[in-house]
C-alpha atoms as a PDB file:
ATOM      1  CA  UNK A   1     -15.929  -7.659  14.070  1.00  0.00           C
ATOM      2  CA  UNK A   2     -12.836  -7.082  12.195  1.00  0.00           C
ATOM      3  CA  UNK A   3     -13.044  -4.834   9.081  1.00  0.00           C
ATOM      4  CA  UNK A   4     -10.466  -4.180   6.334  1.00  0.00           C
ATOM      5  CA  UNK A   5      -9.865  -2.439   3.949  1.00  0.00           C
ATOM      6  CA  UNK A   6      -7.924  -1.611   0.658  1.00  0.00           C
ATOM      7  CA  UNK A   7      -5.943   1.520  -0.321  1.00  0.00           C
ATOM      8  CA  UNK A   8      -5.348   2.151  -3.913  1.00  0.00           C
ATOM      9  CA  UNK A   9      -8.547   2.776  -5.289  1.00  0.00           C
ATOM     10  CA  UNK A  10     -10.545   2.017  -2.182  1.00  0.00           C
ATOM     11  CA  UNK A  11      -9.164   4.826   0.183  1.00  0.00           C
ATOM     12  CA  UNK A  12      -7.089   6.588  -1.666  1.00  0.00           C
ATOM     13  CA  UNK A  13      -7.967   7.752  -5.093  1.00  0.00           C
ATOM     14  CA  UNK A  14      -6.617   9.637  -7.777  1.00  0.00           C
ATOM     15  CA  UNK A  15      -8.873   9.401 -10.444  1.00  0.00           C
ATOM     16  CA  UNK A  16     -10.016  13.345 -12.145  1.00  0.00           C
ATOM     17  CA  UNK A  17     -12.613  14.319 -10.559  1.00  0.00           C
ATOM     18  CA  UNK A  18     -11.801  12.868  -7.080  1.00  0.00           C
ATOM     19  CA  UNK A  19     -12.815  14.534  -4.178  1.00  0.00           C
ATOM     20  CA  UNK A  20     -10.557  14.220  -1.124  1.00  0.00           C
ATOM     21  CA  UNK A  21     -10.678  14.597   2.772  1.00  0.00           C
ATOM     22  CA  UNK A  22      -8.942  17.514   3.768  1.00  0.00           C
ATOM     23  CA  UNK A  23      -5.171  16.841   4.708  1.00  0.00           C
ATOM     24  CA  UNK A  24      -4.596  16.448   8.351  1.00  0.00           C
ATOM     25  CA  UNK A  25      -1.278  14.785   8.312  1.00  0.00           C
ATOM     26  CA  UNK A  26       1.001  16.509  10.617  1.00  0.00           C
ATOM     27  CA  UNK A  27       3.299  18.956   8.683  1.00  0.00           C
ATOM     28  CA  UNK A  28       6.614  17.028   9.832  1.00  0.00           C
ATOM     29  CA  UNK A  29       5.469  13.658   8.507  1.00  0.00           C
ATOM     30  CA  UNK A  30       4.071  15.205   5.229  1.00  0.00           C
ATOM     31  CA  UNK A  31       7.205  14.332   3.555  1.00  0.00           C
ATOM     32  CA  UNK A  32       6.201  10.591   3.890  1.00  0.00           C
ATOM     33  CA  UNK A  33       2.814  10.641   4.250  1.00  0.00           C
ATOM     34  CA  UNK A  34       1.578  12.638   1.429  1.00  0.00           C
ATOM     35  CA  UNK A  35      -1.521  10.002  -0.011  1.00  0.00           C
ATOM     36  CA  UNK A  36      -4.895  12.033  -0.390  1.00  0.00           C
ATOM     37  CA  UNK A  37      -7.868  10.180   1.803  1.00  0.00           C
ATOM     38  CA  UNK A  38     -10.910   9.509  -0.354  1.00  0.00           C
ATOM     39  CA  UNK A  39     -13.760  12.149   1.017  1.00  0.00           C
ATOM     40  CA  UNK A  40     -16.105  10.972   3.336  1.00  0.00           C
ATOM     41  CA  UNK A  41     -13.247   7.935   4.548  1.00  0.00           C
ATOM     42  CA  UNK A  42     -12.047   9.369   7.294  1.00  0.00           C
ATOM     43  CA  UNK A  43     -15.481  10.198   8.914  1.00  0.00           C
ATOM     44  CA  UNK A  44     -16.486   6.746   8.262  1.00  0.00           C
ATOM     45  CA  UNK A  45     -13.209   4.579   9.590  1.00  0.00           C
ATOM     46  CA  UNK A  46     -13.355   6.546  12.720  1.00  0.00           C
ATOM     47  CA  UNK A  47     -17.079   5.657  12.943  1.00  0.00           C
ATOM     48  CA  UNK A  48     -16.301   1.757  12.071  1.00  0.00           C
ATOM     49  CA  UNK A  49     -13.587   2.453  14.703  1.00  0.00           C
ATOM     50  CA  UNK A  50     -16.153   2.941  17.473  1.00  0.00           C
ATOM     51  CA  UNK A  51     -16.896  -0.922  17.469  1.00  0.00           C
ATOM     52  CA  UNK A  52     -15.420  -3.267  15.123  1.00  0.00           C
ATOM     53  CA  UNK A  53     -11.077  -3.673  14.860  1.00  0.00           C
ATOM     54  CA  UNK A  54     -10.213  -1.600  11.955  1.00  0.00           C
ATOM     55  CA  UNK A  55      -6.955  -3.538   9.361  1.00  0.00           C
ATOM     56  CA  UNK A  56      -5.841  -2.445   6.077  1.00  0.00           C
ATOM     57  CA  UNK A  57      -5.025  -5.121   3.676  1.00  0.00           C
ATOM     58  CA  UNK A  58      -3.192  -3.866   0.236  1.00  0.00           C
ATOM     59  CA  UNK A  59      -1.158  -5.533  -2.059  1.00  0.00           C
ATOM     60  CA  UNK A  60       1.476  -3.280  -2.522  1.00  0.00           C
ATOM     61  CA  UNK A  61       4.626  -3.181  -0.561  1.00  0.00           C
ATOM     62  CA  UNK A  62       3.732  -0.037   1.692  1.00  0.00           C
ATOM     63  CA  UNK A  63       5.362  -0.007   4.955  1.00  0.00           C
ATOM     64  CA  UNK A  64       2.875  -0.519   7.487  1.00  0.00           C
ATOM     65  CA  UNK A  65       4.068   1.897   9.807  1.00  0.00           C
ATOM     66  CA  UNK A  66       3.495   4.615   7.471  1.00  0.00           C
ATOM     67  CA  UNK A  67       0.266   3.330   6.435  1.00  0.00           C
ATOM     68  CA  UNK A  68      -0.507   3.289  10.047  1.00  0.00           C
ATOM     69  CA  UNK A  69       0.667   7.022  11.242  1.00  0.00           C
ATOM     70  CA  UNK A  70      -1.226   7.801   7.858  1.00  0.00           C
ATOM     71  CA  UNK A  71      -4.412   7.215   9.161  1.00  0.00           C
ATOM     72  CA  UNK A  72      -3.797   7.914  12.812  1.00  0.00           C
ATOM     73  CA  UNK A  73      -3.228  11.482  11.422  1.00  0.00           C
ATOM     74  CA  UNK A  74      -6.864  11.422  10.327  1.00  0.00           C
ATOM     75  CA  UNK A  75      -7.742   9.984  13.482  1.00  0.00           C
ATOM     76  CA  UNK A  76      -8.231   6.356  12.758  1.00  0.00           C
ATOM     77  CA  UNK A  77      -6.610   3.873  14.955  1.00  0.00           C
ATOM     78  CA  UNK A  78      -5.708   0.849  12.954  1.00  0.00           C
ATOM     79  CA  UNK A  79      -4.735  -2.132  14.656  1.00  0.00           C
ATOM     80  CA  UNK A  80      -3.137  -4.472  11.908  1.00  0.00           C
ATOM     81  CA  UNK A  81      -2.013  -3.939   8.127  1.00  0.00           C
ATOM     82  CA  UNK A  82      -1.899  -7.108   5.943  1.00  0.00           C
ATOM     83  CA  UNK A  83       0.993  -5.717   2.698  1.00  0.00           C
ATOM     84  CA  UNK A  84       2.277  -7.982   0.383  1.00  0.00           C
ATOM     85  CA  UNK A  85       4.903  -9.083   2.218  1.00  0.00           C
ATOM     86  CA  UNK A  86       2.742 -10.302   5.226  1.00  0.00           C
ATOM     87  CA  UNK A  87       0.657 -11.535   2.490  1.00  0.00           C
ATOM     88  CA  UNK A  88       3.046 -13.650   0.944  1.00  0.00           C
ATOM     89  CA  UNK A  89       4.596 -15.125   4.018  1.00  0.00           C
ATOM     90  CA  UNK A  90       0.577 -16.845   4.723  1.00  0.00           C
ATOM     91  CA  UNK A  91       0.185 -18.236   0.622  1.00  0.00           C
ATOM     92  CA  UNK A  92       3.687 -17.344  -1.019  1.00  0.00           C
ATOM     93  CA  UNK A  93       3.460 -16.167  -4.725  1.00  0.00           C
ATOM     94  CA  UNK A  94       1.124 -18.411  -6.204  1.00  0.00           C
ATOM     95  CA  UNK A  95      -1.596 -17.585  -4.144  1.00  0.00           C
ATOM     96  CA  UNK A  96      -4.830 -15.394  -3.997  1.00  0.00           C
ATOM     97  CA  UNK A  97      -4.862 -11.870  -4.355  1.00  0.00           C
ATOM     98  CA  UNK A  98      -5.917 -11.522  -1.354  1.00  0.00           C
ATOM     99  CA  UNK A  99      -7.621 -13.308   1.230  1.00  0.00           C
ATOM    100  CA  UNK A 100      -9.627 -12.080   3.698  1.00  0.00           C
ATOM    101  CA  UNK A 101     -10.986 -14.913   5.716  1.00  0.00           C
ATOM    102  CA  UNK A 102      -7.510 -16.680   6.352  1.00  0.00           C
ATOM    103  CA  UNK A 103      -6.815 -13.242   8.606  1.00  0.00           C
ATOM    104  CA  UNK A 104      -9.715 -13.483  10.613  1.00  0.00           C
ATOM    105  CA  UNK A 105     -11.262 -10.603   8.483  1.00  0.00           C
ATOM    106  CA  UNK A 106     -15.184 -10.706   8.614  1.00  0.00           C
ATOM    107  CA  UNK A 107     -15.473  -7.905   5.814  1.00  0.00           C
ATOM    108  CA  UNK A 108     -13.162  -6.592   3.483  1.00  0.00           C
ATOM    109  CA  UNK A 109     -13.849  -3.385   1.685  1.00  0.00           C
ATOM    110  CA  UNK A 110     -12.071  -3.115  -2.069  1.00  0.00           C
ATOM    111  CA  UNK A 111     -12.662  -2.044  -5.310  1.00  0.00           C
ATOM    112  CA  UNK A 112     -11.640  -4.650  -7.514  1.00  0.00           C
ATOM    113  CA  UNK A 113     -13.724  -7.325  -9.084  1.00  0.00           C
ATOM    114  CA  UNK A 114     -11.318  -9.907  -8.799  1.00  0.00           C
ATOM    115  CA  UNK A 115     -11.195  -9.772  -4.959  1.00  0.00           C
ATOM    116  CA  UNK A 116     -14.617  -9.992  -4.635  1.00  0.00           C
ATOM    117  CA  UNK A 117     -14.318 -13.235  -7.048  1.00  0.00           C
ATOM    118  CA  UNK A 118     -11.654 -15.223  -5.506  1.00  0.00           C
ATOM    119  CA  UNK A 119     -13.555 -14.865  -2.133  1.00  0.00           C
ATOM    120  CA  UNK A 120     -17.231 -15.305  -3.390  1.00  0.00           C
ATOM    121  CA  UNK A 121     -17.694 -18.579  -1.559  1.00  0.00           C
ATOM    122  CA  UNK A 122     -16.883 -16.577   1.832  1.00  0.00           C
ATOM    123  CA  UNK A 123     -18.855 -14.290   0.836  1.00  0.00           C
ATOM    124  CA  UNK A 124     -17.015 -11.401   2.894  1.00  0.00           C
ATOM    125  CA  UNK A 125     -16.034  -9.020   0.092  1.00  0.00           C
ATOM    126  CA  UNK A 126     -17.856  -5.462  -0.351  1.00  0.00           C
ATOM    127  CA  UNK A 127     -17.007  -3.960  -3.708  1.00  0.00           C
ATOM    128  CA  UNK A 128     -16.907  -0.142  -4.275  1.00  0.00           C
ATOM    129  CA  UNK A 129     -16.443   1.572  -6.749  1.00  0.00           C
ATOM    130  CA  UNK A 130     -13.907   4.714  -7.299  1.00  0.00           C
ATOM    131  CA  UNK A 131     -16.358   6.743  -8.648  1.00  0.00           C
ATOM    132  CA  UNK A 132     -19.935   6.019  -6.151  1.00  0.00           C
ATOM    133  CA  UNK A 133     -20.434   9.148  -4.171  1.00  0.00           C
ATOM    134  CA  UNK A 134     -22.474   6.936  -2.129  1.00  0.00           C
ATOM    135  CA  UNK A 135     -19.429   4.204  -1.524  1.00  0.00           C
ATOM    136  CA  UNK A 136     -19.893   4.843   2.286  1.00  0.00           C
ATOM    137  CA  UNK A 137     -22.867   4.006   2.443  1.00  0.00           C
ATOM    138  CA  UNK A 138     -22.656   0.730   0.786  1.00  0.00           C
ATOM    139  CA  UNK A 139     -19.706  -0.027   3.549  1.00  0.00           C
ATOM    140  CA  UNK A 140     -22.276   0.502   5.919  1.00  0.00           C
ATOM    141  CA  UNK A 141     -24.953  -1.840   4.296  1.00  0.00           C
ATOM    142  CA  UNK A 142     -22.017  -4.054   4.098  1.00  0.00           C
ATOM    143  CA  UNK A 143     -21.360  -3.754   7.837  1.00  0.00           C
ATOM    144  CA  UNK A 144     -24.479  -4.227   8.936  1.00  0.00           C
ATOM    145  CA  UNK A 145     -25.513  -7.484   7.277  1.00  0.00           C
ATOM    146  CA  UNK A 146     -22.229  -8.807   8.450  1.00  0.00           C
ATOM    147  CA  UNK A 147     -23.264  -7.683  11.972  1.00  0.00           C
ATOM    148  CA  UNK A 148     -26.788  -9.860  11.176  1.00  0.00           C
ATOM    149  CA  UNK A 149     -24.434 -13.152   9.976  1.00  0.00           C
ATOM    150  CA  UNK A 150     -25.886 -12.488   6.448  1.00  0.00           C
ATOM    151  CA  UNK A 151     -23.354 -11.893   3.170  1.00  0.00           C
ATOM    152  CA  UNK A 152     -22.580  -8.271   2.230  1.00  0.00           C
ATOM    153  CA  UNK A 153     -24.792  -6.876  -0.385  1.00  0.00           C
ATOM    154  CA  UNK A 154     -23.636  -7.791  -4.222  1.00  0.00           C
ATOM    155  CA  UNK A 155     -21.329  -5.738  -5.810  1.00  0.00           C
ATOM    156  CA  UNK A 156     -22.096  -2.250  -7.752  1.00  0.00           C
ATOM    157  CA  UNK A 157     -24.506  -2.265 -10.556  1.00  0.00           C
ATOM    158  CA  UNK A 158     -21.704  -0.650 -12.526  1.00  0.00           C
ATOM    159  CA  UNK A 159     -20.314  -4.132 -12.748  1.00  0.00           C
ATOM    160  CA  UNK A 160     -23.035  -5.651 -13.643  1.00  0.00           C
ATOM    161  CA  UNK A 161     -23.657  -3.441 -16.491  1.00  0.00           C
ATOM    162  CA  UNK A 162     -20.642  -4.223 -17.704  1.00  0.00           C
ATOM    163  CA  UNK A 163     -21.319  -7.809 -17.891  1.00  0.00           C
ATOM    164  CA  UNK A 164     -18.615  -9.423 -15.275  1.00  0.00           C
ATOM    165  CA  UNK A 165     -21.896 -10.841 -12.982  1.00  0.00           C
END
């Protein structure tokens, strides 16, 4: 199965308050690579790793050679990152967001609402939240009914309290 997932937000987080993975980029590269890993990602990627195709898919214009040596440093093997060039070459400007499925993405992890909207037909969207200490498990639930052909569970309750469901 082929997972993505986002950055801003998602992996990487920089809200007060945030806790972080301790840094493990090599000291030579951390003049490039300097992003702080959301805590608990790096354990889980490198589980996900074990038996599904791990992708990033971001809209900024990161180069995906850093983004990849990023994670590698944390000891995630990635094997494709969709940015927003890549993403605009498939659907030009005018297009989604983003857009799992037309990748060959089975679940994508993010934290915005508006993914999870344009792609609620597919149904292959898992929404977390910046703040849930227990976002990794809710990847996991994600996983797992994605693994059983059934839709990821519905996004946080946070949402829904604020009326957008």
């Amino acid at each position: 199965m082929r997972i993505s997932s986002d950055l801003d937000d998602t992996l990487i987080c920089y809200h007060d308050g945030a806790r972080h993975d301790p840094n493990r980029v090599w000291r030579l590269l951390r003049g490039w690579l300097h992003e702080p890993l959301r805590s608990g990602a790096g354990a889980l990627l490198r589980e996900l790793g074990r038996d599904h195709e791990l992708w990033v898919y971001t809209t900024p214009y990161r180069n995906p050679r850093t983004v990849w040596w990023w994670l590698r440093c944390y000891g995630v093997r990635l094997g494709y990152v969709v940015n927003q060039y890549r993403h605009e070459r498939t659907f030009g400007r005018r297009g989604p967001s983003k857009c799992p499925a037309q990748f060959g993405i089975h679940l994508h992890i993010d934290d915005s609402w508006g993914v999870w909207e344009e792609n609620r037909w597919d149904r292959n969207v898992c929404v977390v939240s910046p703040h849930d200490p227990g976002w990794a498990d809710r990847v996991r639930a994600a996983v797992a009914c994605v693994a059983r052909k059934e839709p990821p569970p519905d996004v946080p309750e946070e949402y829904r309290a604020r009326g957008w469901v």
